[in-house]
C-alpha atoms as a PDB file:
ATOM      1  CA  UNK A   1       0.000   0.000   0.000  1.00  0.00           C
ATOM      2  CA  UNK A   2       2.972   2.428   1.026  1.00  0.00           C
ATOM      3  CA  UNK A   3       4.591   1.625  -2.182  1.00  0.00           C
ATOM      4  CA  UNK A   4       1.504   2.360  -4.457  1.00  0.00           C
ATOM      5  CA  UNK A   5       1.515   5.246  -2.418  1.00  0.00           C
ATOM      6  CA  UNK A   6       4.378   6.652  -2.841  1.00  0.00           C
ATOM      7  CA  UNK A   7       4.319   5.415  -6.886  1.00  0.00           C
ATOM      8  CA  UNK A   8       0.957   7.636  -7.281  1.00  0.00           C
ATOM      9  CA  UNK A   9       2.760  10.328  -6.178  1.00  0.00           C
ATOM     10  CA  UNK A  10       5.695  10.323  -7.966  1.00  0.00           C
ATOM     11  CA  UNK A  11       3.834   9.810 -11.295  1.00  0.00           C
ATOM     12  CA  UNK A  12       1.905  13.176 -10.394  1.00  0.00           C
ATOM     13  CA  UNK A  13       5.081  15.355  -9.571  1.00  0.00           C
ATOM     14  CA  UNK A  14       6.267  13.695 -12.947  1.00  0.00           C
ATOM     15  CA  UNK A  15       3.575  14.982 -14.538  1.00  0.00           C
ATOM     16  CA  UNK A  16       3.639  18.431 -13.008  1.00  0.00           C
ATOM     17  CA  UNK A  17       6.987  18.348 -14.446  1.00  0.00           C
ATOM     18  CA  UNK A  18       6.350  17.928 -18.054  1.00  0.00           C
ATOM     19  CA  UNK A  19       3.100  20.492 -17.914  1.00  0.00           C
ATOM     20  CA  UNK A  20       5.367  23.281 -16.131  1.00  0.00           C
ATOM     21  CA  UNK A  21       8.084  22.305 -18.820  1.00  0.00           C
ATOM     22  CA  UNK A  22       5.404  22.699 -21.544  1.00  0.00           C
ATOM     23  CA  UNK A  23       4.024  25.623 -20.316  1.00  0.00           C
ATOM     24  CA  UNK A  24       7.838  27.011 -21.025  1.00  0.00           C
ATOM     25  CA  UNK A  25       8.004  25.875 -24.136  1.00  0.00           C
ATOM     26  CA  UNK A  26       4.803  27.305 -25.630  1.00  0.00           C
ATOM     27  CA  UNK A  27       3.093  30.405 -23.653  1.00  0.00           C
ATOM     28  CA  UNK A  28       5.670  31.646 -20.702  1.00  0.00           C
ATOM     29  CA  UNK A  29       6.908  34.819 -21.866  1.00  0.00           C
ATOM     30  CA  UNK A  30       5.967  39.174 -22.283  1.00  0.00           C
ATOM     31  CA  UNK A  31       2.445  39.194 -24.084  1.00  0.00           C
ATOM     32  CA  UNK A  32       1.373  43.153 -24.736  1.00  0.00           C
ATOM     33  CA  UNK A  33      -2.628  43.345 -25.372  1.00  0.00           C
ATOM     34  CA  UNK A  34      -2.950  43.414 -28.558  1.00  0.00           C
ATOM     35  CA  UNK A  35      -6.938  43.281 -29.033  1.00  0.00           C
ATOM     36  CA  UNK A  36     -10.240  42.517 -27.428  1.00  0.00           C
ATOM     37  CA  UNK A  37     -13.304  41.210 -28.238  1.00  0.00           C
ATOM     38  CA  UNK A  38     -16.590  41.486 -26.546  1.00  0.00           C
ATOM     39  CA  UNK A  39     -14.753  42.830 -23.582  1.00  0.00           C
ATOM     40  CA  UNK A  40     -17.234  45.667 -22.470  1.00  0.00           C
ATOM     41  CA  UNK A  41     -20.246  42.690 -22.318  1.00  0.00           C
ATOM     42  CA  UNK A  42     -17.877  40.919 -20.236  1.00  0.00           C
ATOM     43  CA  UNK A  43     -17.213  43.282 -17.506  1.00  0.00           C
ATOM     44  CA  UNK A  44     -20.455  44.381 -17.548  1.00  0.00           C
ATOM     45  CA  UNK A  45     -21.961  40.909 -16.970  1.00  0.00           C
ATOM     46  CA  UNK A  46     -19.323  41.261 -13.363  1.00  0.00           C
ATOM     47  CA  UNK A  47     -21.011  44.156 -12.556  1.00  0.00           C
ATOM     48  CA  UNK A  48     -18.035  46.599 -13.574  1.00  0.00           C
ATOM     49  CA  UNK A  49     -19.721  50.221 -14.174  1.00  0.00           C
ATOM     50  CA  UNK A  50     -19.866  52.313 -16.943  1.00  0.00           C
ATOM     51  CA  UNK A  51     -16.709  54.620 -16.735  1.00  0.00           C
ATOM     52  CA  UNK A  52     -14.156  51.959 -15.225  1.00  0.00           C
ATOM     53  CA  UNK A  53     -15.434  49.802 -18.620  1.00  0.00           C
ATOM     54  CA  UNK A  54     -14.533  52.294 -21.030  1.00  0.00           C
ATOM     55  CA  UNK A  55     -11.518  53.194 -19.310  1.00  0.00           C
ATOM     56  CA  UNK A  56     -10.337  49.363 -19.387  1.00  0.00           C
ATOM     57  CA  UNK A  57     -11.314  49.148 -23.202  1.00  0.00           C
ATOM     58  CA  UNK A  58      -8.731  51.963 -23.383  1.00  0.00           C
ATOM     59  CA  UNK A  59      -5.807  50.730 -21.153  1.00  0.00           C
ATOM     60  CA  UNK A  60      -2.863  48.877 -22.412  1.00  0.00           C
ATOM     61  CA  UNK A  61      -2.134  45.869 -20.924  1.00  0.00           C
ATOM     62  CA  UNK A  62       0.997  43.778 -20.426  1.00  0.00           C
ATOM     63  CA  UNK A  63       1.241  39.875 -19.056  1.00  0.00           C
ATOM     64  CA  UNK A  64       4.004  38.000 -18.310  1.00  0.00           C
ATOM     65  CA  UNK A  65       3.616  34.410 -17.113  1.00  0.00           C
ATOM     66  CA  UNK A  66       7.262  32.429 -15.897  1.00  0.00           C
ATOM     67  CA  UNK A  67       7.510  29.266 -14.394  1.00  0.00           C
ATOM     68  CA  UNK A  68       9.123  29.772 -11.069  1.00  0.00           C
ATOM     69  CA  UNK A  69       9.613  26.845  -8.172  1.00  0.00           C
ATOM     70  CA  UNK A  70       7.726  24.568  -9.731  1.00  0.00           C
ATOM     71  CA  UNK A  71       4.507  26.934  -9.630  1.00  0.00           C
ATOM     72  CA  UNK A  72       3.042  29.182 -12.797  1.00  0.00           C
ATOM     73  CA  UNK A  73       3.245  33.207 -12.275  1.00  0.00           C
ATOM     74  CA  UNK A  74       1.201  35.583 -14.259  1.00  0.00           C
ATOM     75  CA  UNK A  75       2.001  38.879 -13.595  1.00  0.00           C
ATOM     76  CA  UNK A  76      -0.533  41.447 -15.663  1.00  0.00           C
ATOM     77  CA  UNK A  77      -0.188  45.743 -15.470  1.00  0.00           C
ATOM     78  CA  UNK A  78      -2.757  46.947 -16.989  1.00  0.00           C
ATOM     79  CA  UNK A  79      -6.183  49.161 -15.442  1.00  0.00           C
ATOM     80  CA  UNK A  80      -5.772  46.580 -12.891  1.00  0.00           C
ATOM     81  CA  UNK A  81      -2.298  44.996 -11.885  1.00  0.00           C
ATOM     82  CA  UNK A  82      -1.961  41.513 -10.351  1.00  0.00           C
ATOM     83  CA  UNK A  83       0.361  38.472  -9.584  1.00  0.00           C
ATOM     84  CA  UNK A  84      -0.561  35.147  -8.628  1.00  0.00           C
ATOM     85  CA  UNK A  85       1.490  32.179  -8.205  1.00  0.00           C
ATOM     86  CA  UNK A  86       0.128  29.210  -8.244  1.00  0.00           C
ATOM     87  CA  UNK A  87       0.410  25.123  -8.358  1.00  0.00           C
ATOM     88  CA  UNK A  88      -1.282  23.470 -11.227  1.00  0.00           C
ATOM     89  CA  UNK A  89      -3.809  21.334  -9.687  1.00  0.00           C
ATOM     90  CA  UNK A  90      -4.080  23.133  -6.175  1.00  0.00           C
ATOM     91  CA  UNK A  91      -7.626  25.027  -5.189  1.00  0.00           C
ATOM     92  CA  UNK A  92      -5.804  28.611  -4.155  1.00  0.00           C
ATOM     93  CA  UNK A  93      -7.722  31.901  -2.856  1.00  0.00           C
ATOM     94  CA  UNK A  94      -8.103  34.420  -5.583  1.00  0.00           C
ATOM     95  CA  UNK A  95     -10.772  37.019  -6.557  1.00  0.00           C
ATOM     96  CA  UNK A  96     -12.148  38.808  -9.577  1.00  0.00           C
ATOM     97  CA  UNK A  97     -11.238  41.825 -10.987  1.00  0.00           C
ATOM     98  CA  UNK A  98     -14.282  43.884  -8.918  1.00  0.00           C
ATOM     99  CA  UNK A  99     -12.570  41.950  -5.807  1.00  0.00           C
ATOM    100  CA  UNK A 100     -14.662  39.114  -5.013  1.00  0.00           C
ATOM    101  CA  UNK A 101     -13.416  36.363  -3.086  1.00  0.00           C
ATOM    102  CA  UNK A 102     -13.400  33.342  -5.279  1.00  0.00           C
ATOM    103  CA  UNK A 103     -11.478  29.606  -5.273  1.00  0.00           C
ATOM    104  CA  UNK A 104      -9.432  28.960  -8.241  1.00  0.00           C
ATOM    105  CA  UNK A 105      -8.532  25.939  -9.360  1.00  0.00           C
ATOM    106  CA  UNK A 106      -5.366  26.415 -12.510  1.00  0.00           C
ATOM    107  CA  UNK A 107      -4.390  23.089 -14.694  1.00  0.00           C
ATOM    108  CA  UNK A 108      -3.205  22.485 -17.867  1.00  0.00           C
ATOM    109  CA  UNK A 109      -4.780  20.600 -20.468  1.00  0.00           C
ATOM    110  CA  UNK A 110      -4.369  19.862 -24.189  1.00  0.00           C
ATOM    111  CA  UNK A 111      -1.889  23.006 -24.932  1.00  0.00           C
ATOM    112  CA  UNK A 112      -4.167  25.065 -22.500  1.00  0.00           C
ATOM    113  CA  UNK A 113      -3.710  26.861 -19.112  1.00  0.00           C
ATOM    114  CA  UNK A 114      -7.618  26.913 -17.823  1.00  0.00           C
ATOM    115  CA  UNK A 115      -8.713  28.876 -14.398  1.00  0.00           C
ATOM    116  CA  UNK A 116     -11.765  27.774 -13.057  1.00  0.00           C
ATOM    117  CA  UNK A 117     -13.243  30.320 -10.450  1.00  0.00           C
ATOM    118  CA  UNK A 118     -15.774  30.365  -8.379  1.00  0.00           C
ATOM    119  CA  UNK A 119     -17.175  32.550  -6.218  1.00  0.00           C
ATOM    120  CA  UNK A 120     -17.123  31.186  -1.785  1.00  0.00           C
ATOM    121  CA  UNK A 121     -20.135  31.426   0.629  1.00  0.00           C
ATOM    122  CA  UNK A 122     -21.456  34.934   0.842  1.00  0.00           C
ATOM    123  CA  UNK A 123     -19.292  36.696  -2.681  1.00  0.00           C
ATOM    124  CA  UNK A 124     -21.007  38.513  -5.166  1.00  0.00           C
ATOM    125  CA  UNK A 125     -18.862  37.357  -7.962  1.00  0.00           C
ATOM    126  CA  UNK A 126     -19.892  34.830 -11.112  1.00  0.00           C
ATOM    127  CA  UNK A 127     -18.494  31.533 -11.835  1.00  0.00           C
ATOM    128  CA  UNK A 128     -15.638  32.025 -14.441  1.00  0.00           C
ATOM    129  CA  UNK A 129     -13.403  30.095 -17.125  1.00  0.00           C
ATOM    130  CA  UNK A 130     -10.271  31.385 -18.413  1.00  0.00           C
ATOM    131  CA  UNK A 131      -8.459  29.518 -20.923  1.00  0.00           C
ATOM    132  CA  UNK A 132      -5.175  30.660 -22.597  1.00  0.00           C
ATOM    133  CA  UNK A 133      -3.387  29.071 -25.302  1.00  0.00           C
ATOM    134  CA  UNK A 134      -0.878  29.948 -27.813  1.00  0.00           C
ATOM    135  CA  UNK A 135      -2.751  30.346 -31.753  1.00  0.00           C
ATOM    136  CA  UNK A 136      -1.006  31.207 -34.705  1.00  0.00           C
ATOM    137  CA  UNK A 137       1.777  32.733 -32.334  1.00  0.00           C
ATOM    138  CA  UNK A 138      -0.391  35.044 -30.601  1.00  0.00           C
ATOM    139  CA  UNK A 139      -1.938  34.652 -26.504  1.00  0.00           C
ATOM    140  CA  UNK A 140      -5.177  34.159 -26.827  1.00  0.00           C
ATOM    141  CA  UNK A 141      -6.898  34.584 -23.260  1.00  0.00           C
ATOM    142  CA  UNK A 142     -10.773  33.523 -23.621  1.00  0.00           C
ATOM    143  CA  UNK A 143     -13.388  34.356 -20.679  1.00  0.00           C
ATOM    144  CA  UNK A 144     -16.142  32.276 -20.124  1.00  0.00           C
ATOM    145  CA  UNK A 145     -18.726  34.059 -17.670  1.00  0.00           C
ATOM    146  CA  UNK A 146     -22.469  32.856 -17.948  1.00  0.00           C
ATOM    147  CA  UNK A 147     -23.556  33.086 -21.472  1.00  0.00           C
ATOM    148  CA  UNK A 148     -20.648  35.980 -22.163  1.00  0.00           C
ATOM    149  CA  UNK A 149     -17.251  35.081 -23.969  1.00  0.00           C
ATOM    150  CA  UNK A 150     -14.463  37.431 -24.326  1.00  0.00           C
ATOM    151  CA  UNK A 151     -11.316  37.410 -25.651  1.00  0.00           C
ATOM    152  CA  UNK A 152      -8.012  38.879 -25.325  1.00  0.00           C
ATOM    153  CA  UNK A 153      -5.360  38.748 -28.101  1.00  0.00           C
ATOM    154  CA  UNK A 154      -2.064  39.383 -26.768  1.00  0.00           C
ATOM    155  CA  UNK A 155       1.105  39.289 -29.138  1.00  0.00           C
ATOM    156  CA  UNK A 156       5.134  38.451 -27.935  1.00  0.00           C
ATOM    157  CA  UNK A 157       6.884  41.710 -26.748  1.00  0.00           C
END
């Protein structure tokens, strides 16, 4: 039982391994916002108001995502800076861009980095997707909320 055990558990770090070495290979890097679409739907549908969308829809953006200790990094500047750091695989604390308290859960699947959110007991934010994967040499950064998709085109600084 030990054995299997410890077996399980080395197959999973070995695994971790090759996505974080992946990631590398295809989207870690500088990615300057490039485009958007459907953006102003999608921050309205989180409750953003009027002004702060427009001045978002504006506002140049920059992301840069690094593997560091075994963990993925995205750090974004933009309207609204943040870093997180993260284990693929591991529920973390996060929140949304209006601040919400949310559980996000970050893997790696089929040439994808996906964020699942949700909101915990008692926050006023929505259930979100966020998928990013590398197209035609470009970041493209896709936000599911409810019925509303947006995208974000970055391109390689």
């Amino acid at each position: 039982m030990i054995s299997e055990t410890f077996d399980l558990l080395v197959l999973i770090h070995n695994w971790s391994n090759m996505a974080l070495a992946e990631i590398e290979k295809t989207i870690a890097g500088v990615w300057i916002l490039d485009r958007n679409e459907n953006l102003d739907e999608y921050l309205k549908e989180i409750g953003v108001n009027f002004v702060l969308r427009k001045l978002a829809a504006a506002a140049n953006s920059t992301m840069t995502i690094t593997v560091e200790d075994e963990q993925v990094r995205i750090h974004t500047k933009g309207p609204k800076d943040s870093d997180h750091k993260f284990s693929l695989d591991t529920e973390v604390e996060s929140s949304d861009p209006q601040d919400n308290p949310m559980k996000a859960t970050v893997t790696w699947k089929d040439g994808k980095l996906i964020t699942e959110a949700k909101p915990t007991e008692g926050s006023k934010g929505k259930a979100t997707r966020v998928e990013r994967e590398l197209v035609n040499g470009e970041l493209i950064m896709t936000v599911y909320v409810n019925n509303v998709v947006c995208r974000r085109i970055f391109k390689k600084k």
